[in-house]
Structure formats: C-alpha cells, structure tokens
C-alpha atoms as a PDB file:
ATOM      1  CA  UNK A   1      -6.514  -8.931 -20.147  1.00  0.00           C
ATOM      2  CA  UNK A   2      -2.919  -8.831 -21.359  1.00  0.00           C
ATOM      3  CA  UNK A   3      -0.004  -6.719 -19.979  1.00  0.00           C
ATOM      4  CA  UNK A   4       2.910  -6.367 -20.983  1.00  0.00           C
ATOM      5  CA  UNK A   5       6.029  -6.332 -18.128  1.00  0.00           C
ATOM      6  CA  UNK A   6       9.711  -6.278 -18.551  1.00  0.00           C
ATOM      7  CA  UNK A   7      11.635  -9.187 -16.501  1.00  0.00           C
ATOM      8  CA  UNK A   8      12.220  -7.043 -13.680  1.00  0.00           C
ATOM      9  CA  UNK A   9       8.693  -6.189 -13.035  1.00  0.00           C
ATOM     10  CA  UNK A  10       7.607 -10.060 -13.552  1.00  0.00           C
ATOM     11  CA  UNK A  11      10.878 -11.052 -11.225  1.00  0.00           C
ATOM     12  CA  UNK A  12       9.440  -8.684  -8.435  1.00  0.00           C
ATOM     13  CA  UNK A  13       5.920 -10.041  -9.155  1.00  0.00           C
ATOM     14  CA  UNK A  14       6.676 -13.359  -8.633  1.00  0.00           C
ATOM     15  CA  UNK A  15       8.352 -12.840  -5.123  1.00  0.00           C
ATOM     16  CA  UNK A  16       5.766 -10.833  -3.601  1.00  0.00           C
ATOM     17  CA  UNK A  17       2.626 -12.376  -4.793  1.00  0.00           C
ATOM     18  CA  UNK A  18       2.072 -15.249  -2.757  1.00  0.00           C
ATOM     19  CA  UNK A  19      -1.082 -16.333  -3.979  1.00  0.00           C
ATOM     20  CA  UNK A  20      -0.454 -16.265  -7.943  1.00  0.00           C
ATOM     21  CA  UNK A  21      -2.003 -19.615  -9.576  1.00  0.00           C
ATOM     22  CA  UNK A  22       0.484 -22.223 -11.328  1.00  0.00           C
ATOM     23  CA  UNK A  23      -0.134 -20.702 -14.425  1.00  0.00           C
ATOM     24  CA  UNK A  24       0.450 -17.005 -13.328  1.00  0.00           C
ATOM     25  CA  UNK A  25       4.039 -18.256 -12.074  1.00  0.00           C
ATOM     26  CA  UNK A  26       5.114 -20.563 -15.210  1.00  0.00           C
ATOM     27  CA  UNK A  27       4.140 -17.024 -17.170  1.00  0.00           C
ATOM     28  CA  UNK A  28       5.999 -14.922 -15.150  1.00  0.00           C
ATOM     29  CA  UNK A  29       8.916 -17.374 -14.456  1.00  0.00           C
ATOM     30  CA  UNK A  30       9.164 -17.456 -18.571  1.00  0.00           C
ATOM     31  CA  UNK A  31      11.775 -14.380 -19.580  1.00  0.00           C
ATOM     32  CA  UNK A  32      11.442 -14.483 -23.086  1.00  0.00           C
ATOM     33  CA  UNK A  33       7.563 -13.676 -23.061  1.00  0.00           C
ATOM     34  CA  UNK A  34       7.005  -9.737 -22.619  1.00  0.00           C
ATOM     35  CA  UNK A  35       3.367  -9.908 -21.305  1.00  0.00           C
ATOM     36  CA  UNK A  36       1.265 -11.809 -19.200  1.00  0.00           C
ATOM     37  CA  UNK A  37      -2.605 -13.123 -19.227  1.00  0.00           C
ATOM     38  CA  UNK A  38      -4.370 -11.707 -15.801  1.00  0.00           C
ATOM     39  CA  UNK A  39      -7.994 -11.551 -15.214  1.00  0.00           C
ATOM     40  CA  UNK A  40      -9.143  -8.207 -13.779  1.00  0.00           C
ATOM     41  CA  UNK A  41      -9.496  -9.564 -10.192  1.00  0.00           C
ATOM     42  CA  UNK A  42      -6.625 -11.232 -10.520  1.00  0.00           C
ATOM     43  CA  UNK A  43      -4.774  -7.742 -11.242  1.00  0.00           C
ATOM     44  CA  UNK A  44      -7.105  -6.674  -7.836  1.00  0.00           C
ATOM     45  CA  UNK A  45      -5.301  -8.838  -6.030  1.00  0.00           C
ATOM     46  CA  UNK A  46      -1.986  -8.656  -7.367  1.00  0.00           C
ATOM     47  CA  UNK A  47      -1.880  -5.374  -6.465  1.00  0.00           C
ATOM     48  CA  UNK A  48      -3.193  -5.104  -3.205  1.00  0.00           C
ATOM     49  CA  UNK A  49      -0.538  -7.865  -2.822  1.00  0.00           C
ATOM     50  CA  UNK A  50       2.423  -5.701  -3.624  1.00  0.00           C
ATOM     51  CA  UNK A  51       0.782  -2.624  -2.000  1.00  0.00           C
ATOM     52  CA  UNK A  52       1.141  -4.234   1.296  1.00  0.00           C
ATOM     53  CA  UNK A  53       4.433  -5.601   0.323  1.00  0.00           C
ATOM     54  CA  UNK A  54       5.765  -2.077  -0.371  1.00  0.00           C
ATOM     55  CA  UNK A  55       3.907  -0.614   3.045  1.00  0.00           C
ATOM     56  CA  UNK A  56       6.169  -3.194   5.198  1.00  0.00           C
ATOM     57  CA  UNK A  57       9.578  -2.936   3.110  1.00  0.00           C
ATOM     58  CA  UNK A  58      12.281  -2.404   4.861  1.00  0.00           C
ATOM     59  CA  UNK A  59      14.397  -1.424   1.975  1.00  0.00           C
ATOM     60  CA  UNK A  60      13.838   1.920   0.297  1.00  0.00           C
ATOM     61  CA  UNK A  61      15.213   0.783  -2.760  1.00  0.00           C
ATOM     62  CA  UNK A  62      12.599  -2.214  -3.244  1.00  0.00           C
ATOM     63  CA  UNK A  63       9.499  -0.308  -1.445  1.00  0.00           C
ATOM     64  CA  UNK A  64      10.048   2.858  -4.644  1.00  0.00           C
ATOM     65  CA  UNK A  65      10.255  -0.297  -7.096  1.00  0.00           C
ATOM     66  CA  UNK A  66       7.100  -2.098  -5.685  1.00  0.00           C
ATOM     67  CA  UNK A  67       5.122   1.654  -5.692  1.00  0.00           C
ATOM     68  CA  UNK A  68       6.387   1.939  -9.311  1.00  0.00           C
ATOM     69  CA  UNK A  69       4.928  -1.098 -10.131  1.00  0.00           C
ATOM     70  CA  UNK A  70       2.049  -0.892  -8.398  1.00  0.00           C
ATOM     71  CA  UNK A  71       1.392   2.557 -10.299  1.00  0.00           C
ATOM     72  CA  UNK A  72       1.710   1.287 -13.395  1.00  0.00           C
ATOM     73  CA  UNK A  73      -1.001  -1.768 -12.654  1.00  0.00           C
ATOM     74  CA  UNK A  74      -3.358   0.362 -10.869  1.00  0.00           C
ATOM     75  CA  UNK A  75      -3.432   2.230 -14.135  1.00  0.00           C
ATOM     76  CA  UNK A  76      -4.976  -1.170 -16.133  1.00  0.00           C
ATOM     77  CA  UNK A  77      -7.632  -1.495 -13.691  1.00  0.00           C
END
C-alpha cells in the first residue's frame, strides 16, 4: 500500500521506528518523495511502534504529534 506523508510525519517516523527495514528508511530519509510503500503489517507495526513511543513521551508537544500521526495511520489499516 502507498501513503502519502509530509516530511514532518516521515522525520518523526524515522526516529521512533526502530525496526523499519533499509528500504523503509532510504524512503523516508528521501524529502522530495511525498509517499511511501508499506505493507499492511508493516503499517501494524509502525504504529504500535509510535503508540508506545507517544505513551512514554515526556514532551507534550511530541506525544500530541506522535497521537496525530498515529490517528491518521490507524485510519489506512
């Protein structure tokens, strides 16, 4: 599946999830491509990646970014 992601959302992706694959990171290290190419458990994982991120946050800021985003994917499963 494809989803599209601003740089902000891929920046914040690439910190938090760990376990992405080579490929995952080269896509979401590239900022001129607007989507990336994520198999469905893939987007399983990615998000229960960033939910546990945003559970442990100490910033407020960050944890409200990392729910946002983790909204928004939990909507393409």
């Amino acid at each position: 599946m494809r989803i599209e992601l601003d740089n902000r959302e891929k920046q914040l992706i690439h910190e938090y999830w760990y376990a992405a694959s080579k490929d995952m990171q080269a896509q979401l290290l590239n900022m001129r491509r607007k989507t990336i190419d994520i198999a469905y458990e893939e987007l399983q994982d990615l998000v229960g990646y960033l939910a546990a991120e945003c559970n442990h946050c100490r910033s407020k800021k960050l944890a409200a970014e990392l729910d946002e985003l983790c909204d928004r994917l939990e909507c393409e499963l």
